[in-house]
N, C-alpha and C. Protein backbone atom coordinates (compact mmCIF):
# COMPACT_ATOMS: atom_id res chain seq x y z
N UNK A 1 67.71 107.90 127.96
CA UNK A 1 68.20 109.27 127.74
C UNK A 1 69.29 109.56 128.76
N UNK A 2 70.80 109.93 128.37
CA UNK A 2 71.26 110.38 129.02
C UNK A 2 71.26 111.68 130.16
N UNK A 3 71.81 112.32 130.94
CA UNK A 3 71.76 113.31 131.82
C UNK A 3 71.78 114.19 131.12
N UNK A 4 72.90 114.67 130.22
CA UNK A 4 72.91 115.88 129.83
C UNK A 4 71.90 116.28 128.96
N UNK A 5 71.29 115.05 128.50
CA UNK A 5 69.97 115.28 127.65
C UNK A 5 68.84 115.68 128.17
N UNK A 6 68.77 115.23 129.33
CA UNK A 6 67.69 115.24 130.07
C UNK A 6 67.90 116.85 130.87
N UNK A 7 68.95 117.68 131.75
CA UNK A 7 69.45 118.16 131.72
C UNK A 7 68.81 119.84 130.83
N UNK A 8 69.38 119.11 129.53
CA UNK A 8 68.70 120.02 128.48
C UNK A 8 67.66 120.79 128.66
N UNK A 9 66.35 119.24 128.40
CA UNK A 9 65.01 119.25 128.22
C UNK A 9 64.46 120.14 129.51
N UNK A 10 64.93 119.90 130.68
CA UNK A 10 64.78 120.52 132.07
C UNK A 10 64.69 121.76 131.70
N UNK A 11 66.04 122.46 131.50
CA UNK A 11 66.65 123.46 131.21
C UNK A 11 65.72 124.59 130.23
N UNK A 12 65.28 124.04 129.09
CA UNK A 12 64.93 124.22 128.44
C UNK A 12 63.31 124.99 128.57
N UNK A 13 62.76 123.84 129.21
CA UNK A 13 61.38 124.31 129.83
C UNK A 13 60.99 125.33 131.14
N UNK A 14 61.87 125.28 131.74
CA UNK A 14 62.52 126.06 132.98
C UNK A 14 62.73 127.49 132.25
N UNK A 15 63.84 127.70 131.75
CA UNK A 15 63.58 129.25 130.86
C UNK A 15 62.80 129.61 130.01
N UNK A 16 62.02 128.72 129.21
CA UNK A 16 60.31 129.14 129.00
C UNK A 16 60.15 130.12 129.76
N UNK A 17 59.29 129.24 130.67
CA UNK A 17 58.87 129.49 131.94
C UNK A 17 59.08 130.91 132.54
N UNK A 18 60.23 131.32 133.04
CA UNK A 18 61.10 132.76 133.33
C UNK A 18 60.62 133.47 132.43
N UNK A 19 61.04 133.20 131.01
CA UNK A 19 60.82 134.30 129.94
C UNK A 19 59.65 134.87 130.02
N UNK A 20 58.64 133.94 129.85
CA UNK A 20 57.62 134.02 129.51
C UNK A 20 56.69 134.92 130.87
N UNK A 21 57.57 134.58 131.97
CA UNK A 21 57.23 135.42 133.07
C UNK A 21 57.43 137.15 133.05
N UNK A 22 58.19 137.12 132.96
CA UNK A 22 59.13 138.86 132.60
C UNK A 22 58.61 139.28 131.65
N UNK A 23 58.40 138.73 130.39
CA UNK A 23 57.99 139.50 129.42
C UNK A 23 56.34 139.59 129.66
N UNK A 24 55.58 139.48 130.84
CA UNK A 24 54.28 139.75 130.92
C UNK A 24 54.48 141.27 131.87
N UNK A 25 55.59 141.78 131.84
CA UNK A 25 55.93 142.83 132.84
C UNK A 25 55.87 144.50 131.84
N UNK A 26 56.66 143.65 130.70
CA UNK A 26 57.06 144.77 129.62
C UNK A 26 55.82 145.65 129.05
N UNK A 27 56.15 146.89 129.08
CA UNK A 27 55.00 147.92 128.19
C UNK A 27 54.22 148.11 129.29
N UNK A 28 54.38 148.07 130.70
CA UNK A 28 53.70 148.28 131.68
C UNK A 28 53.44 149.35 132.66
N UNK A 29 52.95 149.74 133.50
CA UNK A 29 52.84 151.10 134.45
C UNK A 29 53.88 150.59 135.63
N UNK A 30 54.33 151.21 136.78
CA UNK A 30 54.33 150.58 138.17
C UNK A 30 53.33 150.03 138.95
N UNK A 31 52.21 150.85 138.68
CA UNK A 31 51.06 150.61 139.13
C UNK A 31 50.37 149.01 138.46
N UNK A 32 50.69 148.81 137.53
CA UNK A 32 49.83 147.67 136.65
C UNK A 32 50.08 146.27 137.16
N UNK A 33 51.88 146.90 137.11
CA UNK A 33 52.76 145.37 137.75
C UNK A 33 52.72 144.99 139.06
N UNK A 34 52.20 146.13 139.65
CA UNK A 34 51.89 145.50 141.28
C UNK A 34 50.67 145.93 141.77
N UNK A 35 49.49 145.96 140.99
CA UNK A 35 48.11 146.40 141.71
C UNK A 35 47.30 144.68 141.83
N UNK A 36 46.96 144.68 142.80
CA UNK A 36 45.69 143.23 143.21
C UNK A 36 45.10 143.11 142.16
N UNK A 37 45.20 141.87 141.38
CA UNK A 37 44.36 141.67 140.15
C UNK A 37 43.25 140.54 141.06
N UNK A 38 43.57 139.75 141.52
CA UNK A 38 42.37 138.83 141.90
C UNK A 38 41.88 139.14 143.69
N UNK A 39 40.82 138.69 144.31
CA UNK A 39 40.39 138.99 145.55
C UNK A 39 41.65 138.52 146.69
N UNK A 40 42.79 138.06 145.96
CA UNK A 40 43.71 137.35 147.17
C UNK A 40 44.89 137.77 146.59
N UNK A 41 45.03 138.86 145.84
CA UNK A 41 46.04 140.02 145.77
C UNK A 41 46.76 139.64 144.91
N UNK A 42 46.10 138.53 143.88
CA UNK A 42 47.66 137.96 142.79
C UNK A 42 47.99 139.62 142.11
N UNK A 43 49.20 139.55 141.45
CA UNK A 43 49.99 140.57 141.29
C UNK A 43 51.24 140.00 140.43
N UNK A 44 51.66 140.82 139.31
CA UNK A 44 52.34 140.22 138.56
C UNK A 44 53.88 140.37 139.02
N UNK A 45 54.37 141.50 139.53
CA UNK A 45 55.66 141.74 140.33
C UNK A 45 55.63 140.67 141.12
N UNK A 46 54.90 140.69 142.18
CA UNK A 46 54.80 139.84 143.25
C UNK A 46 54.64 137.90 142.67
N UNK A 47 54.52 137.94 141.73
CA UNK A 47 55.12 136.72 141.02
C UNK A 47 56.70 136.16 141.12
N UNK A 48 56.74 137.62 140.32
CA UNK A 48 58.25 137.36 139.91
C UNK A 48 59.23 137.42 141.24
N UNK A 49 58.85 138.13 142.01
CA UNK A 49 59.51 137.95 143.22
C UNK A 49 59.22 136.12 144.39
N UNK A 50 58.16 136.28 143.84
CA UNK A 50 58.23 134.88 144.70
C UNK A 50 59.20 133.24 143.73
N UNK A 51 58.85 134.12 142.43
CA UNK A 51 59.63 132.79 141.87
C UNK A 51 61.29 132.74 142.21
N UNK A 52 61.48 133.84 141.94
CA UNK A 52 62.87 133.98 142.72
C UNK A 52 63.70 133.26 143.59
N UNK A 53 62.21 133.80 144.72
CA UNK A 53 62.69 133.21 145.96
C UNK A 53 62.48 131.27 145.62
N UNK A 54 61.64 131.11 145.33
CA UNK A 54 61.18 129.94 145.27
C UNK A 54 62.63 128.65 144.53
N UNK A 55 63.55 129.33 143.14
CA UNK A 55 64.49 128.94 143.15
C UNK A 55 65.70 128.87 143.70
N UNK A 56 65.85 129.98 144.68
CA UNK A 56 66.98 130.49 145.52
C UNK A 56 67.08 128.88 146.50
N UNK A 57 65.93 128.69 146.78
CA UNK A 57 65.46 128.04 147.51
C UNK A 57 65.76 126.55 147.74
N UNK A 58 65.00 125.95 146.55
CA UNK A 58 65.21 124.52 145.91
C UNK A 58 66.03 124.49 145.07
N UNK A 59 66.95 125.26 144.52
CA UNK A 59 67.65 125.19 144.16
C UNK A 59 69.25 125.57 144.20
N UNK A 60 69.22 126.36 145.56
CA UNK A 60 70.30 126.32 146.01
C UNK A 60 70.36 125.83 147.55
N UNK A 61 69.36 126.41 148.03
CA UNK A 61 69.92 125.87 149.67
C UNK A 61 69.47 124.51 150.01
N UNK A 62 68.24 124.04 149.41
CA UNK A 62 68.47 122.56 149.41
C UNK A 62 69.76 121.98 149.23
N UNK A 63 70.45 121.98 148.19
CA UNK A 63 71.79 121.54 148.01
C UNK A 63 72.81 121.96 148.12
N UNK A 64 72.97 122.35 149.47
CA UNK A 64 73.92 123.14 150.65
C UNK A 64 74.56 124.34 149.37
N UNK A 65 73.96 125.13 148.48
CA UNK A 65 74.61 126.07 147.68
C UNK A 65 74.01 127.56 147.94
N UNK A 66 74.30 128.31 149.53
CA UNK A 66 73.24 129.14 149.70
C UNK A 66 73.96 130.26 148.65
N UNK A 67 73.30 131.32 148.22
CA UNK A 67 72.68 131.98 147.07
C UNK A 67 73.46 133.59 147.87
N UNK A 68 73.60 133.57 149.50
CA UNK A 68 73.45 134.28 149.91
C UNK A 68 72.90 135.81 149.52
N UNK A 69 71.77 135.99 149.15
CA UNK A 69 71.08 136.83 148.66
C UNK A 69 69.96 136.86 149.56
N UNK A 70 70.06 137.91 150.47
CA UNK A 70 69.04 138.46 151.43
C UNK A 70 67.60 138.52 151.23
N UNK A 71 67.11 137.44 151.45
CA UNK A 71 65.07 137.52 151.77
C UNK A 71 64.60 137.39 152.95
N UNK A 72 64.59 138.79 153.12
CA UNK A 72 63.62 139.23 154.58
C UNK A 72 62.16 138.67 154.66
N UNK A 73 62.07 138.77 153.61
CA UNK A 73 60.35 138.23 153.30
C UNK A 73 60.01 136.62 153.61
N UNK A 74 61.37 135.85 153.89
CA UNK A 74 61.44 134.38 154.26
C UNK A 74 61.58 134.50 155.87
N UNK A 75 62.06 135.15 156.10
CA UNK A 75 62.51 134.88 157.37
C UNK A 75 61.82 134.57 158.48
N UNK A 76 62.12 133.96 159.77
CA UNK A 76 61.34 134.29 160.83
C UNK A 76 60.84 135.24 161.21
N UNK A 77 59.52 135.61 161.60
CA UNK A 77 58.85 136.65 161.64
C UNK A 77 58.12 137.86 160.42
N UNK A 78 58.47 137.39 159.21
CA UNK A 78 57.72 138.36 158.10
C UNK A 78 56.81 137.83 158.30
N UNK A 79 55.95 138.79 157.67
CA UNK A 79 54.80 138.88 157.39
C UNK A 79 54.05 137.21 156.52
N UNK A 80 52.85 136.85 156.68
CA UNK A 80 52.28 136.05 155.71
C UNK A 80 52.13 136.23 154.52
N UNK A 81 52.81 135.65 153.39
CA UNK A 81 52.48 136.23 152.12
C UNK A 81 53.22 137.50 151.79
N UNK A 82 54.74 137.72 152.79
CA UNK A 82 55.22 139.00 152.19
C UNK A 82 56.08 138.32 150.64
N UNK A 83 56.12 137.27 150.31
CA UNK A 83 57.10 137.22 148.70
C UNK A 83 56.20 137.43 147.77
N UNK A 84 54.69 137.36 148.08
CA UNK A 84 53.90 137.69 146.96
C UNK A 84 53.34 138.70 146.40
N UNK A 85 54.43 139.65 146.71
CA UNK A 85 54.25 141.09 146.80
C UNK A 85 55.67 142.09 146.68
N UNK A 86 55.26 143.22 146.39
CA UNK A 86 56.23 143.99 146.01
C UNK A 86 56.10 145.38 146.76
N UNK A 87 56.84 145.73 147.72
CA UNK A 87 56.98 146.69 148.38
C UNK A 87 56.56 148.47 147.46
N UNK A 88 56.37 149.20 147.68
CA UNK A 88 56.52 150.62 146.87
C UNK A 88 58.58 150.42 147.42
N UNK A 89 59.29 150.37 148.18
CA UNK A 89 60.75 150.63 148.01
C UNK A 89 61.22 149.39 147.19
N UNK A 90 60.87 148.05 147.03
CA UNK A 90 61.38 147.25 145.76
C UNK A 90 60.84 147.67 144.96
N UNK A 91 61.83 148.30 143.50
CA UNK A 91 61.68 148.67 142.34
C UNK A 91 61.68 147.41 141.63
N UNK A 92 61.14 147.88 140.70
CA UNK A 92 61.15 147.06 139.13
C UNK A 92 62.32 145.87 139.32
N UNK A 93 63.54 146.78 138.90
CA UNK A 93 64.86 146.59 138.62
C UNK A 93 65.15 145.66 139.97
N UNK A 94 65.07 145.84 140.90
CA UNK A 94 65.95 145.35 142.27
C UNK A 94 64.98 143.94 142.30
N UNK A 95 63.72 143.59 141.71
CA UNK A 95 63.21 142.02 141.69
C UNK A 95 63.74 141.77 140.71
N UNK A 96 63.30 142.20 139.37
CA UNK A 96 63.88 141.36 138.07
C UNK A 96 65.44 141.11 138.52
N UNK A 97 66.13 142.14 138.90
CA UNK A 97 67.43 141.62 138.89
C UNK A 97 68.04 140.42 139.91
N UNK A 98 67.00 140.57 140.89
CA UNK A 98 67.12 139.41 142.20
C UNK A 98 66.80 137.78 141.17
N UNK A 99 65.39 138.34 140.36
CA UNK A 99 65.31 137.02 139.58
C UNK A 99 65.99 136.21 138.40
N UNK A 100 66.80 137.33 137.91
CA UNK A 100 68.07 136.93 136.87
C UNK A 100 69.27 136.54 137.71
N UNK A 101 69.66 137.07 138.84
CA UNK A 101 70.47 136.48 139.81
C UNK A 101 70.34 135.16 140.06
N UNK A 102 69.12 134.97 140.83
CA UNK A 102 68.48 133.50 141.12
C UNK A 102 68.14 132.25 139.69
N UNK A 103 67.83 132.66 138.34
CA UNK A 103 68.57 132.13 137.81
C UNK A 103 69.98 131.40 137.51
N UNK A 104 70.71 132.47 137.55
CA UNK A 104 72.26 131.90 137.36
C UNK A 104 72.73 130.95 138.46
N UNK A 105 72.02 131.54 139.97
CA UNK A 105 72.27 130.72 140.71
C UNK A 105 72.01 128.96 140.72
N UNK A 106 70.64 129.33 140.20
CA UNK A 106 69.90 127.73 139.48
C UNK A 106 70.36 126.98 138.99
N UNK A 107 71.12 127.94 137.76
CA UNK A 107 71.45 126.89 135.94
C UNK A 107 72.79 126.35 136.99
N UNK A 108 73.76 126.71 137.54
CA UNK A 108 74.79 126.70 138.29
C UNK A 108 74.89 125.18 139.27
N UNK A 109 73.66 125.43 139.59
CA UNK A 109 73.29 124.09 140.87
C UNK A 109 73.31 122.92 139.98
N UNK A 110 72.36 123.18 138.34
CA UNK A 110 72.16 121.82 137.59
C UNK A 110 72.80 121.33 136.86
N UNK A 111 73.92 122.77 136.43
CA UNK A 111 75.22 122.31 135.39
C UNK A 111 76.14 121.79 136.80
N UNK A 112 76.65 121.84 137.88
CA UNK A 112 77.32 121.15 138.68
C UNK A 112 77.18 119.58 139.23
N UNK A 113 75.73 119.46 139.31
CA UNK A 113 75.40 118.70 140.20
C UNK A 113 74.81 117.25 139.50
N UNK A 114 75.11 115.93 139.73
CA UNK A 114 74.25 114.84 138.45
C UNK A 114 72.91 115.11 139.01
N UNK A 115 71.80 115.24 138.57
CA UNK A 115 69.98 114.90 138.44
C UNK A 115 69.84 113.80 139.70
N UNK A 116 70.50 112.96 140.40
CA UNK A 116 70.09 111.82 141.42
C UNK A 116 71.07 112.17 142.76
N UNK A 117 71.28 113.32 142.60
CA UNK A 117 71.68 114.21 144.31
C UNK A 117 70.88 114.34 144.89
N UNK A 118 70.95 113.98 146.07
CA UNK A 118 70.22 114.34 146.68
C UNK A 118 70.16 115.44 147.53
N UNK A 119 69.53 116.16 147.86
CA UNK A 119 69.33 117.46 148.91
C UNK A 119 67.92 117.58 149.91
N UNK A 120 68.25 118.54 150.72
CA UNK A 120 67.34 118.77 152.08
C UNK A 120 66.63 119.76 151.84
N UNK A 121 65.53 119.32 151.57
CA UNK A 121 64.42 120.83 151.68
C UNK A 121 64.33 121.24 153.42
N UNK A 122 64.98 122.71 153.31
CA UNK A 122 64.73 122.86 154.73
C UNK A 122 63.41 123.44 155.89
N UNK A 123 62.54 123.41 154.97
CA UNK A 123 61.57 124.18 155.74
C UNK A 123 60.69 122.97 155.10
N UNK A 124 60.83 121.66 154.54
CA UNK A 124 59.74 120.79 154.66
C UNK A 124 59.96 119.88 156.13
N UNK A 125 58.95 118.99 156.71
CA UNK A 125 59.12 118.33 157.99
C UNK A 125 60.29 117.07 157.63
N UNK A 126 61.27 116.78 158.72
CA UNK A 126 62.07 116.44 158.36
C UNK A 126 62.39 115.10 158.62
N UNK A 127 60.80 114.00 158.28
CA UNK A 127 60.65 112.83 157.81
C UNK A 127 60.62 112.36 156.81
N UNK A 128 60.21 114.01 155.80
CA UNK A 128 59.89 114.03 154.18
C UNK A 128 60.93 114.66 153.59
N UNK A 129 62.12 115.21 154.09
CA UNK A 129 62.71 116.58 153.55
C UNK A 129 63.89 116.21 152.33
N UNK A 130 63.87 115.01 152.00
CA UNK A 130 65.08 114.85 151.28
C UNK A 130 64.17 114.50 149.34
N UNK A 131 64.88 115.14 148.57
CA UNK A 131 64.55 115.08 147.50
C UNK A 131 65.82 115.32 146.30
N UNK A 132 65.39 114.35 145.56
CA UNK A 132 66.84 114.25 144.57
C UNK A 132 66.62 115.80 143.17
N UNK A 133 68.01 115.95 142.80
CA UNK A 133 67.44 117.69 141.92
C UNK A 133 66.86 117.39 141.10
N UNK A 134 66.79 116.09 140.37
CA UNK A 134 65.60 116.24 139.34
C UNK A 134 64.18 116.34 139.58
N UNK A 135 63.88 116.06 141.24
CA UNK A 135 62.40 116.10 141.87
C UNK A 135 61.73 118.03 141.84
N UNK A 136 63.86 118.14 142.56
CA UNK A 136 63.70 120.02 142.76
C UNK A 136 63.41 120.66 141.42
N UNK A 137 64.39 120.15 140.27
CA UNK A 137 64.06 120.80 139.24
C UNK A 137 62.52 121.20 138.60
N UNK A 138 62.28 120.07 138.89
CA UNK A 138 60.35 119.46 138.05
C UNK A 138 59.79 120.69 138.54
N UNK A 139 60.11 120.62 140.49
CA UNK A 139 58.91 120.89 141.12
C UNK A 139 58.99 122.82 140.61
N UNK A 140 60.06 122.98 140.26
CA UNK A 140 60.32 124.58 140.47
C UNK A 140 59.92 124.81 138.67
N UNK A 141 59.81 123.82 137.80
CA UNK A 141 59.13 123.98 136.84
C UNK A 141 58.05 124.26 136.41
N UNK A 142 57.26 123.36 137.46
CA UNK A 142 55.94 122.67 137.57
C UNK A 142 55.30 124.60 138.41
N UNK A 143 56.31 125.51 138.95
CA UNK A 143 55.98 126.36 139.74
C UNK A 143 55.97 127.46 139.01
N UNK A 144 56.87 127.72 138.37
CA UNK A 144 57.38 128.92 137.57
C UNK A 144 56.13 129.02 136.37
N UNK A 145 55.60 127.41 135.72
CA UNK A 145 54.77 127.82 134.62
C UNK A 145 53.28 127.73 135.37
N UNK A 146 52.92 127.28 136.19
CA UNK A 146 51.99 127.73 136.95
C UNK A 146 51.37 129.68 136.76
N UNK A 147 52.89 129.92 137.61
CA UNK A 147 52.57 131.15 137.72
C UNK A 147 52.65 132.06 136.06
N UNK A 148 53.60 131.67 134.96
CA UNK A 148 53.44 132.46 133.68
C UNK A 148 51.76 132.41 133.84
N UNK A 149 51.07 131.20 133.61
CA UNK A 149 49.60 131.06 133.13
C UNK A 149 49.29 132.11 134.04
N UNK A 150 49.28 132.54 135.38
CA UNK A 150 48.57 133.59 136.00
C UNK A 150 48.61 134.55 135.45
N UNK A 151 50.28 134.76 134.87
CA UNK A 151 50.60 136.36 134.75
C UNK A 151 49.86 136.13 133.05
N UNK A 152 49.59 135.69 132.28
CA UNK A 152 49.03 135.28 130.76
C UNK A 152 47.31 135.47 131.39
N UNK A 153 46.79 135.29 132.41
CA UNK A 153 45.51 135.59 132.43
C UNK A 153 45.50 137.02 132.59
N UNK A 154 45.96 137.57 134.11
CA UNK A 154 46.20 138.50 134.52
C UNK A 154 46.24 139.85 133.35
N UNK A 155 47.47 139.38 132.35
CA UNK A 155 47.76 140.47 131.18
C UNK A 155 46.70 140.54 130.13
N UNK A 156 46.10 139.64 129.77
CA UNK A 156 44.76 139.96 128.79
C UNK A 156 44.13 140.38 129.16
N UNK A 157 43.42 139.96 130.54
CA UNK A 157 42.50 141.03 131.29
C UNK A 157 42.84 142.62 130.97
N UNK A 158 43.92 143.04 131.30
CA UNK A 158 44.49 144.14 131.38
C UNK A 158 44.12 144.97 130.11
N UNK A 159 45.13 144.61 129.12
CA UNK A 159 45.54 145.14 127.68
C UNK A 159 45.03 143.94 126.65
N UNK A 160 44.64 143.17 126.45
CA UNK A 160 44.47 142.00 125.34
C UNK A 160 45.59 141.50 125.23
N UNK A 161 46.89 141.68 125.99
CA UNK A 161 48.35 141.00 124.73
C UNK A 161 48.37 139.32 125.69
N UNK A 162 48.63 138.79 124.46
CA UNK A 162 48.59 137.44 125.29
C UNK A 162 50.18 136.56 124.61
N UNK A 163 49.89 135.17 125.08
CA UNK A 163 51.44 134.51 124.59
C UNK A 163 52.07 134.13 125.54
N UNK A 164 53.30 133.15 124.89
CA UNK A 164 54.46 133.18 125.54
C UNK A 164 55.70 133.57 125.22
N UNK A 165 55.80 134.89 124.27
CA UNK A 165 57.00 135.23 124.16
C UNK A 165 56.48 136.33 122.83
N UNK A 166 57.37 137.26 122.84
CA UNK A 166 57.22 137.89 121.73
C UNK A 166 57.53 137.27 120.72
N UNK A 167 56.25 137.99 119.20
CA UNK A 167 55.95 136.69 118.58
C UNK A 167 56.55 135.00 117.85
N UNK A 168 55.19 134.65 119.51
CA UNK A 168 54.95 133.65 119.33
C UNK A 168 53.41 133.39 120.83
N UNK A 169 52.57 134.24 119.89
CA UNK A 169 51.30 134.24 120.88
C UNK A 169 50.60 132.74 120.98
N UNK A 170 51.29 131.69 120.52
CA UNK A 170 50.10 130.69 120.72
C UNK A 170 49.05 130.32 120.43
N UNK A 171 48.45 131.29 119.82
CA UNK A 171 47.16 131.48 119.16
C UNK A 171 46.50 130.92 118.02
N UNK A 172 45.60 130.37 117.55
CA UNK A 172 45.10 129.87 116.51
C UNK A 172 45.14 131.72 115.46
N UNK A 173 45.21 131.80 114.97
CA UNK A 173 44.51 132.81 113.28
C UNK A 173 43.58 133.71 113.78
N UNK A 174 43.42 135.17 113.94
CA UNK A 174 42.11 135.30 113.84
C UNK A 174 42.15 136.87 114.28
N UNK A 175 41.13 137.85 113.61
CA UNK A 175 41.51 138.89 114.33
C UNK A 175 40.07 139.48 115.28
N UNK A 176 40.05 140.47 116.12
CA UNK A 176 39.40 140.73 116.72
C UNK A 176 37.96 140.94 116.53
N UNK A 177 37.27 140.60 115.42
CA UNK A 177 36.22 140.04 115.06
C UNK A 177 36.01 138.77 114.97
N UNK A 178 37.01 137.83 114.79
CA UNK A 178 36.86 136.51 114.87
C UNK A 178 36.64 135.70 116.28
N UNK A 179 37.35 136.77 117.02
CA UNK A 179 37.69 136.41 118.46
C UNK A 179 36.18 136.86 119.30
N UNK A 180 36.26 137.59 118.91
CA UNK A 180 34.48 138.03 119.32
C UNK A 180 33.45 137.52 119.05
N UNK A 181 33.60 137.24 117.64
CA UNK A 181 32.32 135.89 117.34
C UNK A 181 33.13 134.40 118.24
N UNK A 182 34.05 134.37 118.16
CA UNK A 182 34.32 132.67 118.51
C UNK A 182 33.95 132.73 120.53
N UNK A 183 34.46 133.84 120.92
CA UNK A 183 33.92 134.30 122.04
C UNK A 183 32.08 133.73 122.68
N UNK A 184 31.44 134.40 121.29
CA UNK A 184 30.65 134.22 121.87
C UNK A 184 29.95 133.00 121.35
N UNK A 185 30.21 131.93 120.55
CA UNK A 185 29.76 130.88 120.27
C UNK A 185 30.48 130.00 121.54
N UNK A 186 31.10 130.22 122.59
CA UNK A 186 31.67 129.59 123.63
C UNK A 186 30.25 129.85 124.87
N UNK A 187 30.29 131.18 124.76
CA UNK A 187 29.30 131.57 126.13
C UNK A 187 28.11 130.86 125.34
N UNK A 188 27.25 131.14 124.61
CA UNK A 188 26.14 130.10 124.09
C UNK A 188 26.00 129.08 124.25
N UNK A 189 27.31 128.21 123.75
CA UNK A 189 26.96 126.82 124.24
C UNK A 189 27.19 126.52 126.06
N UNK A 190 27.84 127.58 127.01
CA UNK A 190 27.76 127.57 128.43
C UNK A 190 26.24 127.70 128.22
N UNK A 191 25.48 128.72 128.27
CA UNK A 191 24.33 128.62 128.43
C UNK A 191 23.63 128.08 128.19
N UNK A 192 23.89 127.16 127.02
CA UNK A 192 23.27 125.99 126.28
C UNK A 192 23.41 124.63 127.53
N UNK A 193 24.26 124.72 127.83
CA UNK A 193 24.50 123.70 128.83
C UNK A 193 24.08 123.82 130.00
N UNK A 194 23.86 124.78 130.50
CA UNK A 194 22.71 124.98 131.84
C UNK A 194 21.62 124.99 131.72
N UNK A 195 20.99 125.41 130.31
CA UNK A 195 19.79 125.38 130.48
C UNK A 195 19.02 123.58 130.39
N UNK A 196 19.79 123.04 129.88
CA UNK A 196 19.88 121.56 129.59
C UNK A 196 20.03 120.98 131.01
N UNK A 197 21.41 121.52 132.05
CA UNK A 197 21.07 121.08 132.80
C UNK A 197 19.67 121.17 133.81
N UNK A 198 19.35 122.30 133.97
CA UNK A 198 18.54 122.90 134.83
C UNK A 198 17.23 121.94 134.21
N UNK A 199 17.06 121.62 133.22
CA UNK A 199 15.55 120.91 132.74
C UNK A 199 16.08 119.40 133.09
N UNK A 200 17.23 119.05 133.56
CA UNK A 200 17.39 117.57 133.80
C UNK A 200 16.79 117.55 135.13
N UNK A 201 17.62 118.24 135.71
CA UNK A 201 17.58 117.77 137.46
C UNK A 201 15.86 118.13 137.25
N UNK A 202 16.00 117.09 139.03
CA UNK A 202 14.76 116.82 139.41
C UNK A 202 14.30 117.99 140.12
């Protein structure tokens, strides 16, 4: 497979990924998009802001292309865990738009650059720090859909809407009676399976 093919395929799965991120934002409160959904504060703003940063990152300043776009939240001395979060003074608008920024900055690095460049991760130790962009690309792939699946748990909890994109929920057929019986023929056989275990062990 050539580069630009490959390139593509990158490309391709990478804005998934984004989309599928943002649009878990839409039809939402302020409150919804940045309240602690799990005991360690996941948060769906605070996603999108870290992915941001996360491409700004490996994908530009690794490969001497800084982004120059101000993250206090990286710097020496912030806080632990300030990108995974969203201030009450960062609005809506001022992350999403940091993260459509950091996009362009991205597609920019991979339409310039061949896939076997190499670049410096600068905040890895710097016996390990060199990685070629198709390693950066993967890894910021491998990151971005990570986090959709959070924000895809996160949002059903919420409201029921699930997916990766407006329609195109992913979903087998079925409407909210089906889902309720198939629901619970899942928990049955969990319980089916403990009680099985519990009569094995000794």
């Amino acid at each position: 497979m050539n580069a630009p093919d490959t390139k593509a395929d990158l490309h391709f799965y990478l804005q998934s990924a984004r989309d599928a991120l943002l649009w878990k934002l839409e039809g939402l409160s302020e409150y919804d998009i940045r309240r602690p959904h799990t005991p360690t504060g996941t948060n769906l703003l605070g996603m999108v802001k870290h992915v941001a940063s996360v491409e700004l990152g490996y994908l530009g300043d690794t490969f001497g292309r800084p982004s120059g776009e101000p993250l206090p939240w990286l710097e020496d001395g912030a806080e632990p865990n300030a990108d995974m979060w969203a201030t009450a003074d960062e609005s809506r608008e001022d992350v999403v738009g940091l993260y459509r920024r950091a996009w362009a900055h991205a597609d920019a690095t991979i339409d310039a650059l061949p896939l076997d460049t190499i670049g410096t991760v600068p905040w890895w130790p710097s016996h390990r720090n060199e990685v070629t962009l198709h390693h950066a690309v993967v890894r910021v792939i491998a990151d971005t859909h990570r986090h959709a699946g959070h924000a895809d748990i996160i949002r059903e909890l919420m409201d029921g809407a699930v997916g990766m994109s407006e329609g195109n929920d992913s979903m087998v057929p079925g409407d909210s009676a089906w889902w309720e019986e198939y629901r619970g023929r899942v928990e049955r056989a969990a319980q089916e399976a403990d009680r099985e275990d519990s009569v094995r062990a000794p």
